[in-house]
Protein backbone atom coordinates (compact mmCIF):
# COMPACT_ATOMS: atom_id res chain seq x y z
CA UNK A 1 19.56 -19.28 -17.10
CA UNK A 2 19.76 -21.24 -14.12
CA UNK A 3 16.73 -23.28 -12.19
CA UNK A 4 16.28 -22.68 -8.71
CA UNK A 5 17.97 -25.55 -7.94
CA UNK A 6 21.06 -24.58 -9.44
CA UNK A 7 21.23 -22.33 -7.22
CA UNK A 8 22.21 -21.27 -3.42
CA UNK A 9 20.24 -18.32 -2.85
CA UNK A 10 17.31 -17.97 -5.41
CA UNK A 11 16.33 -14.98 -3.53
CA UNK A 12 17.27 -12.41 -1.66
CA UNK A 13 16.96 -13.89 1.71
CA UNK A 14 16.51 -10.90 3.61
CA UNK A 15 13.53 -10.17 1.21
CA UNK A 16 11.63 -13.44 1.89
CA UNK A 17 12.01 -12.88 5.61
CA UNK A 18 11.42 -9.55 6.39
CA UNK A 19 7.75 -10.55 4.13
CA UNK A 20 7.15 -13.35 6.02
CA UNK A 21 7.67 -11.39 9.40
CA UNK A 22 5.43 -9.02 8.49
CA UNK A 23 2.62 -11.37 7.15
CA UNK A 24 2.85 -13.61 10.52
CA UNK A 25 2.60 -10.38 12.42
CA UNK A 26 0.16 -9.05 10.81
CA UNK A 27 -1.99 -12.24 10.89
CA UNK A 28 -1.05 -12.01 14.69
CA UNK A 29 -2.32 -8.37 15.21
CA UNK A 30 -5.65 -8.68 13.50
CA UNK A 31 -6.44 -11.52 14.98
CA UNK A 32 -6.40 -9.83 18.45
CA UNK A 33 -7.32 -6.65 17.28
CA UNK A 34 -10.77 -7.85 15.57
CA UNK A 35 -11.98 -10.75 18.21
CA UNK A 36 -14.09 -8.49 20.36
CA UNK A 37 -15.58 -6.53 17.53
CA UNK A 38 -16.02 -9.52 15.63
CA UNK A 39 -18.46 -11.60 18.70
CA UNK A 40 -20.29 -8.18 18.86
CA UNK A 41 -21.33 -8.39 15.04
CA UNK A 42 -24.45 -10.24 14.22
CA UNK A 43 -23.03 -10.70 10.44
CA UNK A 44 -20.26 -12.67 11.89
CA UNK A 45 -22.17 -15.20 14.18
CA UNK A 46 -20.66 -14.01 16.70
CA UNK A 47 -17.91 -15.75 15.62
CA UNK A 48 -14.42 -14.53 17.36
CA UNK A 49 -12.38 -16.11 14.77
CA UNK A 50 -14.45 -14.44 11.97
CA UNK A 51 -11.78 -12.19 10.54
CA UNK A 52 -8.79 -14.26 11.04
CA UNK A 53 -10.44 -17.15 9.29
CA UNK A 54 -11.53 -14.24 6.66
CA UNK A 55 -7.69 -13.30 6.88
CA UNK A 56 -6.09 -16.93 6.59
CA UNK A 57 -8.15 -17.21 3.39
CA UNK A 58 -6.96 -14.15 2.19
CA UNK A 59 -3.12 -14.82 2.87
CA UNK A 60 -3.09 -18.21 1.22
CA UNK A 61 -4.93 -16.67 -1.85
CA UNK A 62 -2.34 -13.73 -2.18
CA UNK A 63 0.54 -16.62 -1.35
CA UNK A 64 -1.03 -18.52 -4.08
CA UNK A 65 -1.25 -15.43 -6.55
CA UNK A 66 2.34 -14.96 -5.99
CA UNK A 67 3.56 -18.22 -6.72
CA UNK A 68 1.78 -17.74 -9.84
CA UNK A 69 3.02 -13.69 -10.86
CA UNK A 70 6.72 -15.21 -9.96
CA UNK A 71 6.29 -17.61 -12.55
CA UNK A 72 6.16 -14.59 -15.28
CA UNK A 73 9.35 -13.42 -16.99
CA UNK A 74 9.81 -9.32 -16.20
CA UNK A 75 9.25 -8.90 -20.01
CA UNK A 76 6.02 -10.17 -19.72
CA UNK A 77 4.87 -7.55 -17.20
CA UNK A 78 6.52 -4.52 -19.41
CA UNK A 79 4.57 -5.90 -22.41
CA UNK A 80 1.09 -6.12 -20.15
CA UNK A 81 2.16 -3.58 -18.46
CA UNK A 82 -0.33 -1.17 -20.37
CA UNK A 83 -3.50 -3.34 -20.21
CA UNK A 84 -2.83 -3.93 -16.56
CA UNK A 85 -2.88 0.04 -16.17
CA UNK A 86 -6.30 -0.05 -18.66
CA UNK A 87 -8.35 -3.24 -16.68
CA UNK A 88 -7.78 -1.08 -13.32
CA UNK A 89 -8.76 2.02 -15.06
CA UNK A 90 -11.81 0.65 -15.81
CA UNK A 91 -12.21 -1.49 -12.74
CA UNK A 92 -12.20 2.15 -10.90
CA UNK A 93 -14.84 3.06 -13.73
CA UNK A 94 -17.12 0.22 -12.70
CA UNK A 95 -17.01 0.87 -8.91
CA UNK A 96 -19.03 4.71 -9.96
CA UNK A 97 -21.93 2.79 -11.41
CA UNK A 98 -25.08 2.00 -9.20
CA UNK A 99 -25.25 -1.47 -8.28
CA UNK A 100 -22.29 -3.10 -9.54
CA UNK A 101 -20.36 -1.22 -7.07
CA UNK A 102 -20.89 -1.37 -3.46
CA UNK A 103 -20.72 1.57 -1.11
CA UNK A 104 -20.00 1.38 2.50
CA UNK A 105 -19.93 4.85 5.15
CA UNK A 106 -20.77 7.16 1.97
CA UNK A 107 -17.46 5.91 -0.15
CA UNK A 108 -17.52 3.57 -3.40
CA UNK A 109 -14.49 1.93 -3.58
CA UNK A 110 -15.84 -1.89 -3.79
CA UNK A 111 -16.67 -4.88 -6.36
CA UNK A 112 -18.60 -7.60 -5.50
CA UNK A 113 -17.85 -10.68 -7.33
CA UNK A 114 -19.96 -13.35 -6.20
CA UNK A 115 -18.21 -14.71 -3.10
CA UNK A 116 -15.49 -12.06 -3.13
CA UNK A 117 -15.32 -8.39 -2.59
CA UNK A 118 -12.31 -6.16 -4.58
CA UNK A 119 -11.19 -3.24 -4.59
CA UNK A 120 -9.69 -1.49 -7.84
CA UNK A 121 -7.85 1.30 -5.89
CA UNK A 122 -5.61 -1.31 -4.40
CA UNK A 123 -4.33 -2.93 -7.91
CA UNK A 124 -3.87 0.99 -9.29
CA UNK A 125 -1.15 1.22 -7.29
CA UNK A 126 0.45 -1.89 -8.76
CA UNK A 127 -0.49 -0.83 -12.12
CA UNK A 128 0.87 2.62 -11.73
CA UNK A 129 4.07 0.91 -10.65
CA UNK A 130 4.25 -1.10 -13.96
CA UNK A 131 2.87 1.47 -16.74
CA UNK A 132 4.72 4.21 -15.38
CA UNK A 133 7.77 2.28 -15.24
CA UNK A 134 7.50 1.12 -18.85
CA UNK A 135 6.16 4.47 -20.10
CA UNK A 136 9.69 5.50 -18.69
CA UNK A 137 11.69 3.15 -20.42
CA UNK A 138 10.15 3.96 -23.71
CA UNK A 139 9.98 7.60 -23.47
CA UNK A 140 13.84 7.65 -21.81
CA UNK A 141 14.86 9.80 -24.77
CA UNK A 142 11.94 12.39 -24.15
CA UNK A 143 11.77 12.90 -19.98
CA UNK A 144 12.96 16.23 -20.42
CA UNK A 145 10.09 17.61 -22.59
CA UNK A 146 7.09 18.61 -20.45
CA UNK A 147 4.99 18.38 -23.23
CA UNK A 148 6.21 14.84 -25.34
CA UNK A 149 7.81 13.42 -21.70
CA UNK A 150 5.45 13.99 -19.35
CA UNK A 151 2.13 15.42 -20.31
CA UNK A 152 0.93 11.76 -21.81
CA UNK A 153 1.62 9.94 -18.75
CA UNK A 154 -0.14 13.38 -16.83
CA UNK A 155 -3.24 12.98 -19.04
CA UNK A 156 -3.53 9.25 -17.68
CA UNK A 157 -2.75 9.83 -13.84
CA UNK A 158 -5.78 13.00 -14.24
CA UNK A 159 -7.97 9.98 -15.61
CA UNK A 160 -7.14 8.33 -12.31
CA UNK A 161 -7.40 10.93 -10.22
CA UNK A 162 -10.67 12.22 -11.55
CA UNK A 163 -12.00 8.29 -11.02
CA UNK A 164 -10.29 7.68 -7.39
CA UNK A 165 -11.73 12.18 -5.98
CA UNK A 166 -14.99 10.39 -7.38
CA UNK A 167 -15.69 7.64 -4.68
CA UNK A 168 -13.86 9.35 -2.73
CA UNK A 169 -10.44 7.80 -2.25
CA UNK A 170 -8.06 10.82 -1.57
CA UNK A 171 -5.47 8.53 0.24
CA UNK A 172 -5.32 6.05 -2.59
CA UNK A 173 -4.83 9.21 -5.07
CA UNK A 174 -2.28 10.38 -3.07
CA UNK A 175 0.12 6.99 -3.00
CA UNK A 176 -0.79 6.42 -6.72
CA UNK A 177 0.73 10.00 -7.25
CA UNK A 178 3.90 9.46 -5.58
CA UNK A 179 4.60 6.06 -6.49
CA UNK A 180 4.03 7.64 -10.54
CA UNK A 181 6.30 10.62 -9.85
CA UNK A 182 8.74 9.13 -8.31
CA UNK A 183 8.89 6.30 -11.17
CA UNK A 184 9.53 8.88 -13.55
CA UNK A 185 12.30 10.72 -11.51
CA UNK A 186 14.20 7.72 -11.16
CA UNK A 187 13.46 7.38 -15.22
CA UNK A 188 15.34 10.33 -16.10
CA UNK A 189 12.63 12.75 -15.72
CA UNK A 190 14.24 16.77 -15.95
CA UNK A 191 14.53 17.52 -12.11
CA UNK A 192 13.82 21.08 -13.05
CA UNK A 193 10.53 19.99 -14.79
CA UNK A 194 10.27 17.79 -11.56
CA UNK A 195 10.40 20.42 -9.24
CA UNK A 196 7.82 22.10 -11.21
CA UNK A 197 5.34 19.10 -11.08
CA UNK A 198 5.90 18.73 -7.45
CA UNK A 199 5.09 22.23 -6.24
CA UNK A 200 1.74 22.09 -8.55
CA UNK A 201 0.80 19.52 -7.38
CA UNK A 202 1.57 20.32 -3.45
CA UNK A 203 -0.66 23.11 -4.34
CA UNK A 204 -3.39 21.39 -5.86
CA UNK A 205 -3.96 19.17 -3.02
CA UNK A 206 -4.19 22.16 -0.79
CA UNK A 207 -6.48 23.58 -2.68
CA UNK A 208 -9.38 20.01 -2.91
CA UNK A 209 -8.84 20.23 0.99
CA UNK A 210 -9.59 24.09 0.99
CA UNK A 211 -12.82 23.54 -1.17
CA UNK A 212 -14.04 20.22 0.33
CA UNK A 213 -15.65 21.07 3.57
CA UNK A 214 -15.37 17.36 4.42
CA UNK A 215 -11.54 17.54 4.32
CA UNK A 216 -11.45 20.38 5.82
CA UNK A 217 -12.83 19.25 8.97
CA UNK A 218 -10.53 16.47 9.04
CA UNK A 219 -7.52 18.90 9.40
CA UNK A 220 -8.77 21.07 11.53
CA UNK A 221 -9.40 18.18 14.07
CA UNK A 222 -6.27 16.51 13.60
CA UNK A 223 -4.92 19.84 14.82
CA UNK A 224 -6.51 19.14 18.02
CA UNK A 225 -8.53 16.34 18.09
CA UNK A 226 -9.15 17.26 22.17
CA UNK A 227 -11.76 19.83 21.04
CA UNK A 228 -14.01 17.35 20.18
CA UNK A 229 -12.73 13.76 21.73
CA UNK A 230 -16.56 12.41 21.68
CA UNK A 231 -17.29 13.73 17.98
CA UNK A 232 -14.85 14.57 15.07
CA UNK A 233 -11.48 13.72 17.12
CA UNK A 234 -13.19 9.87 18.44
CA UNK A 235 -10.93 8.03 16.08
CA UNK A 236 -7.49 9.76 16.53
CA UNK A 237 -8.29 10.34 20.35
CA UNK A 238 -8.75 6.79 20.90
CA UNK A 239 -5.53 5.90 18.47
CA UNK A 240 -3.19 8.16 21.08
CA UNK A 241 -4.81 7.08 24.15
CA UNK A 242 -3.49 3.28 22.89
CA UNK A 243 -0.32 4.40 21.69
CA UNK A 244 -0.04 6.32 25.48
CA UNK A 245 -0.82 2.93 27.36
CA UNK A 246 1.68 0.96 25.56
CA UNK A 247 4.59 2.31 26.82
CA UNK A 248 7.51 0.53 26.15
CA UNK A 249 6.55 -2.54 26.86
CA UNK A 250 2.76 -2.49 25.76
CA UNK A 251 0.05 -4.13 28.06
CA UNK A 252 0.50 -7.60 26.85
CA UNK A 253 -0.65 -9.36 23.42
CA UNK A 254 -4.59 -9.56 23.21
CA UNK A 255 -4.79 -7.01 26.65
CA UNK A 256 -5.83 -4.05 24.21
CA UNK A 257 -8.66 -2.32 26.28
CA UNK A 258 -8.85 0.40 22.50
CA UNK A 259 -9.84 -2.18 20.49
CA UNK A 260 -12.87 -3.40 23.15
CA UNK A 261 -15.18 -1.40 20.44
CA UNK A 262 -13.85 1.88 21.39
CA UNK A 263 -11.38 2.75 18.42
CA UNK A 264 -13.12 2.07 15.23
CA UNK A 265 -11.65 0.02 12.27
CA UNK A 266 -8.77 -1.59 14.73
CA UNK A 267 -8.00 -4.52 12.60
CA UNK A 268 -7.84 -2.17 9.57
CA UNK A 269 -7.16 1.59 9.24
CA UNK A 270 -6.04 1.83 13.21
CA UNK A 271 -3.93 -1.81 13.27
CA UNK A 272 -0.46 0.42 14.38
CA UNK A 273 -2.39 1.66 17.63
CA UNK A 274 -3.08 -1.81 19.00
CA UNK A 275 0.10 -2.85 18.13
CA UNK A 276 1.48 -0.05 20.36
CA UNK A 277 -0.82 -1.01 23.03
CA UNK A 278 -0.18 -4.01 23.08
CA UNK A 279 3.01 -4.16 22.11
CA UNK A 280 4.82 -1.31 23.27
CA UNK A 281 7.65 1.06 21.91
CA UNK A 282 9.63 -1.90 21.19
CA UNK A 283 6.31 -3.61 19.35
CA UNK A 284 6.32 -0.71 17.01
CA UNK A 285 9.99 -0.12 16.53
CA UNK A 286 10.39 -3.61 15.14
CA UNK A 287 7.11 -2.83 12.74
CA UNK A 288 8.90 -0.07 11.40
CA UNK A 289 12.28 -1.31 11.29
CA UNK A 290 10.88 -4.68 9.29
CA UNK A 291 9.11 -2.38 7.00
CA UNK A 292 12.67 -0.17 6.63
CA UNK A 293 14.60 -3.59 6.04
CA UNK A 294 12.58 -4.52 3.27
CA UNK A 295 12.44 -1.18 1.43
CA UNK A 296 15.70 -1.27 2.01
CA UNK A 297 16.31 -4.43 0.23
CA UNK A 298 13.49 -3.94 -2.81
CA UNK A 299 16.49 -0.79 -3.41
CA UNK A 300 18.78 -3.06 -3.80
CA UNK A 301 17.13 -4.97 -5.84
CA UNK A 302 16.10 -2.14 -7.86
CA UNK A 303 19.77 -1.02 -8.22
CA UNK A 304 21.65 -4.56 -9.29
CA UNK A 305 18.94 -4.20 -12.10
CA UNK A 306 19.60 -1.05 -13.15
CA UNK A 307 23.36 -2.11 -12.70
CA UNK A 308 22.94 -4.47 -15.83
CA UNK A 309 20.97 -2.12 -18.10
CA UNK A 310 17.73 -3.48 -17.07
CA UNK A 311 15.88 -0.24 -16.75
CA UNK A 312 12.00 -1.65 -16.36
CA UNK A 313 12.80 -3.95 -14.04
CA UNK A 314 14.81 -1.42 -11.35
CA UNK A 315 12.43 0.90 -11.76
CA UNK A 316 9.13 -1.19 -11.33
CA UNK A 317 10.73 -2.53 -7.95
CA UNK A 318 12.19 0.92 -6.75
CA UNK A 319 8.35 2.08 -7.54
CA UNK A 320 7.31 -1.12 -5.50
CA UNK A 321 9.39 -0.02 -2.41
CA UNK A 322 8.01 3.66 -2.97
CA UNK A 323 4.57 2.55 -2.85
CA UNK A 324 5.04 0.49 0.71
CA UNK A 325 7.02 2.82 1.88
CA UNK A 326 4.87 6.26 1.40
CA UNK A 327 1.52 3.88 2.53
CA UNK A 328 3.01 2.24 6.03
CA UNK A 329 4.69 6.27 6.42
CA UNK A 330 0.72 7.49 5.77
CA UNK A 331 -0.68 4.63 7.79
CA UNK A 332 1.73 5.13 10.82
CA UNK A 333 1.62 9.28 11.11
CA UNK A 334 -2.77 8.77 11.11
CA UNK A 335 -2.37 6.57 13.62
CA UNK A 336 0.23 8.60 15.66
CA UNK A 337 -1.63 11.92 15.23
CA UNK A 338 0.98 13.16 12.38
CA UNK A 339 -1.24 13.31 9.50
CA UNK A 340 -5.25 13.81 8.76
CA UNK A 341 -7.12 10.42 8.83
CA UNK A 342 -6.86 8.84 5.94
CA UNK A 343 -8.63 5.45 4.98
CA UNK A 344 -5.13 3.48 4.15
CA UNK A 345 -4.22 0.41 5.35
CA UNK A 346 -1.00 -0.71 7.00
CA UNK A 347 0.74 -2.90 4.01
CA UNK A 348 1.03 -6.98 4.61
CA UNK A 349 -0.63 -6.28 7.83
CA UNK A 350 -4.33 -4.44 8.22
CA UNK A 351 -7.38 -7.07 7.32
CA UNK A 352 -8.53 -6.91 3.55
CA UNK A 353 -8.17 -9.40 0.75
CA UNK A 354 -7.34 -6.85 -1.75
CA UNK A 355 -4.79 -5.06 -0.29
CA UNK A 356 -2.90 -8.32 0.87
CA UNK A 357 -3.28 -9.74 -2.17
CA UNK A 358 -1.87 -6.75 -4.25
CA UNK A 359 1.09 -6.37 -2.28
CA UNK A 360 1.92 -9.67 -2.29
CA UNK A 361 1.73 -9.36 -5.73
CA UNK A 362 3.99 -6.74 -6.21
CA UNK A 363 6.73 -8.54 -3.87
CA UNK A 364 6.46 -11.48 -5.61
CA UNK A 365 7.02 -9.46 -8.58
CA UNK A 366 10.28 -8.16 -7.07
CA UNK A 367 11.25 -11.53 -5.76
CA UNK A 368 11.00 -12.66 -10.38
CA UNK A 369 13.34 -9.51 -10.50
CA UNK A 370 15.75 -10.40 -7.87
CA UNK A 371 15.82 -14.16 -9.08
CA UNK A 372 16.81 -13.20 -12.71
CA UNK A 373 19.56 -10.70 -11.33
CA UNK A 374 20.91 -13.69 -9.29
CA UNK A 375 20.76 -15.94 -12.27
CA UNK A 376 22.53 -13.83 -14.62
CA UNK A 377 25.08 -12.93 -12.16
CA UNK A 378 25.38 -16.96 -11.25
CA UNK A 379 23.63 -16.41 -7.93
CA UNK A 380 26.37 -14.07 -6.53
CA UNK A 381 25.75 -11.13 -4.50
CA UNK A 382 26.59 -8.10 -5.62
């Protein structure tokens, strides 16, 4: 195998750009996004800079994190894939149990490790990635048995989901669902037996928003959040109202009058709607078409793998490309009054250290994958 060096194009370029992009954008975005609610907070000093300092740390620890995954042979991550999957299963566990995890607004989805704060949820979605991408590759024989091909790997994901309903984290369930599914459809799974899955499972999410009140009320006021624009429709009002003075054009980076402490969680949940204030049309057309491009080319990847037989590496990066896909396609429809609010942040964008950190991960993964395809294929394109 070659080095690097040996090499013209280590990785797929496109990849490594349409990443960075996003990452300087997104370091951009909540910068302006959080300044105003960040010198009305007491626990930030006052501090404008607080959460792009907070931000900056974050980045260069995921940046470091990635050098480091990159540096680990795909084999590697199919033979941990399984005690990855376990550590976050029990990281989840550990979030449930009074004071070790830390609740904030009624949910527990945090750790606190001495100067750091994680969340579990995040690095589930990894792990799902991984396991069921192994657990596909080892059952390949099996994925049209519902009972030897799928039921052991349903048993696990109703583990998760039982953990994740608990804090509650239904948006998390939901991308850890369709990243695990659609693993194990690209794996061979019976598209009859798929099919099958898919409408049970479209019908028992219908039925925890049915018998959760809570839920409930969010879909009834996404319907029309106008009914109540000073109560249950605030958030999603507010998100429109942005996207509405944007235009095409937007008013002008940092000239977001939404994010003056009128739309909550700006620099988080709601990062698309200053972006399309501020921004514009054309602001949020090249978000999404960065975020297509490099879906696009974590396929690719996926399918030069699977081009030379090697079946856990094209599916853990086509499960990679599922999982930022279906979460920026979540993020994006809350924030443009398509979808129920949902507490999911916009990937390689919103503020947090743990979801920046685990997609960065997971791309750095995919970069490992795309390096050995080059180096096996002498660095040629294919």
């Amino acid at each position: 195998m070659r080095s690097w060096s040996d090499q013209r194009e280590p990785i797929d370029p496109g990849l490594l750009w349409a990443v960075l992009a996003l990452l300087g954008l997104g370091l951009v975005m909540v910068y302006s996004a959080s300044i105003v609610a960040a010198e009305a907070d007491r626990h930030t000093g006052y501090h404008g800079s607080y959460y792009l300092l907070h931000q900056s740390v974050y980045l260069l620890a995921a940046l470091a994190a990635s050098y480091a995954a990159f540096q680990v042979p795909e084999q590697v991550w199919q033979r941990l894939a399984g005690w990855i999957f376990a550590v976050c299963l029990v990281g989840l566990i550990l979030v449930l149990i009074p004071g070790i995890g830390r609740e904030v607004n009624g949910s527990r989805r945090w750790l606190s490790a001495v100067v750091l704060t994680v969340q579990p949820s995040e690095f589930m979605k990894l792990a799902a990635a991984l396991y069921a991408a192994d657990y596909a590759v080892r059952k390949a024989a099996l994925m049209h048995s519902l009972k030897e091909g799928f039921m052991p790997m349903a048993i696990a994901m109703f583990l998760v989901a039982v953990l994740l309903l608990r804090e509650p984290d239904f948006g998390a369930l939901t991308i850890v669902v369709v990243i695990t599914m659609s693993v194990l459809f690209l794996g061979g799974l019976n598209w009859r037996l798929f099919a099958v899955v898919v409408i049970a499972l479209v019908a028992a999410f219908a039925l925890m928003v049915v018998l959760s009140p809570y839920r409930m009320q969010r879909v009834i006021w996404f319907l029309d959040p106008w009914k109540d624009p000073f109560g249950k429709g605030y958030q999603l009002t507010h998100a429109l109202i942005a996207f509405g003075r944007g235009r095409l054009f937007g008013v002008g980076l940092g000239a977001s009058v939404e994010k003056e402490l009128y739309l909550p969680e700006a620099h988080t949940d709601f990062l698309m709607a200053v972006i399309a204030e501020e921004l514009g049309l054309i602001g949020v057309c090249v978000t999404i078409a960065l975020f297509a491009w490099l879906v696009w080319r974590i396929f690719r990847i996926g399918q030069r793998a699977a081009a030379m037989e090697r079946y856990f590496a094209a599916l853990t990066a086509q499960g990679i490309a599922v999982w930022l896909a279906a979460q920026a396609c979540v993020n994006m429809g809350v924030n443009m009054g398509l979808l129920p609010t949902k507490g999911l942040t916009l990937p390689l964008l919103s503020y947090g250290g743990s979801g920046i950190l685990a997609n960065c991960i997971a791309l750095a993964i995919v970069a490992r994958i795309d390096h050995d395809s080059r180096s096996l294929t002498g660095g040629r394109r294919r």
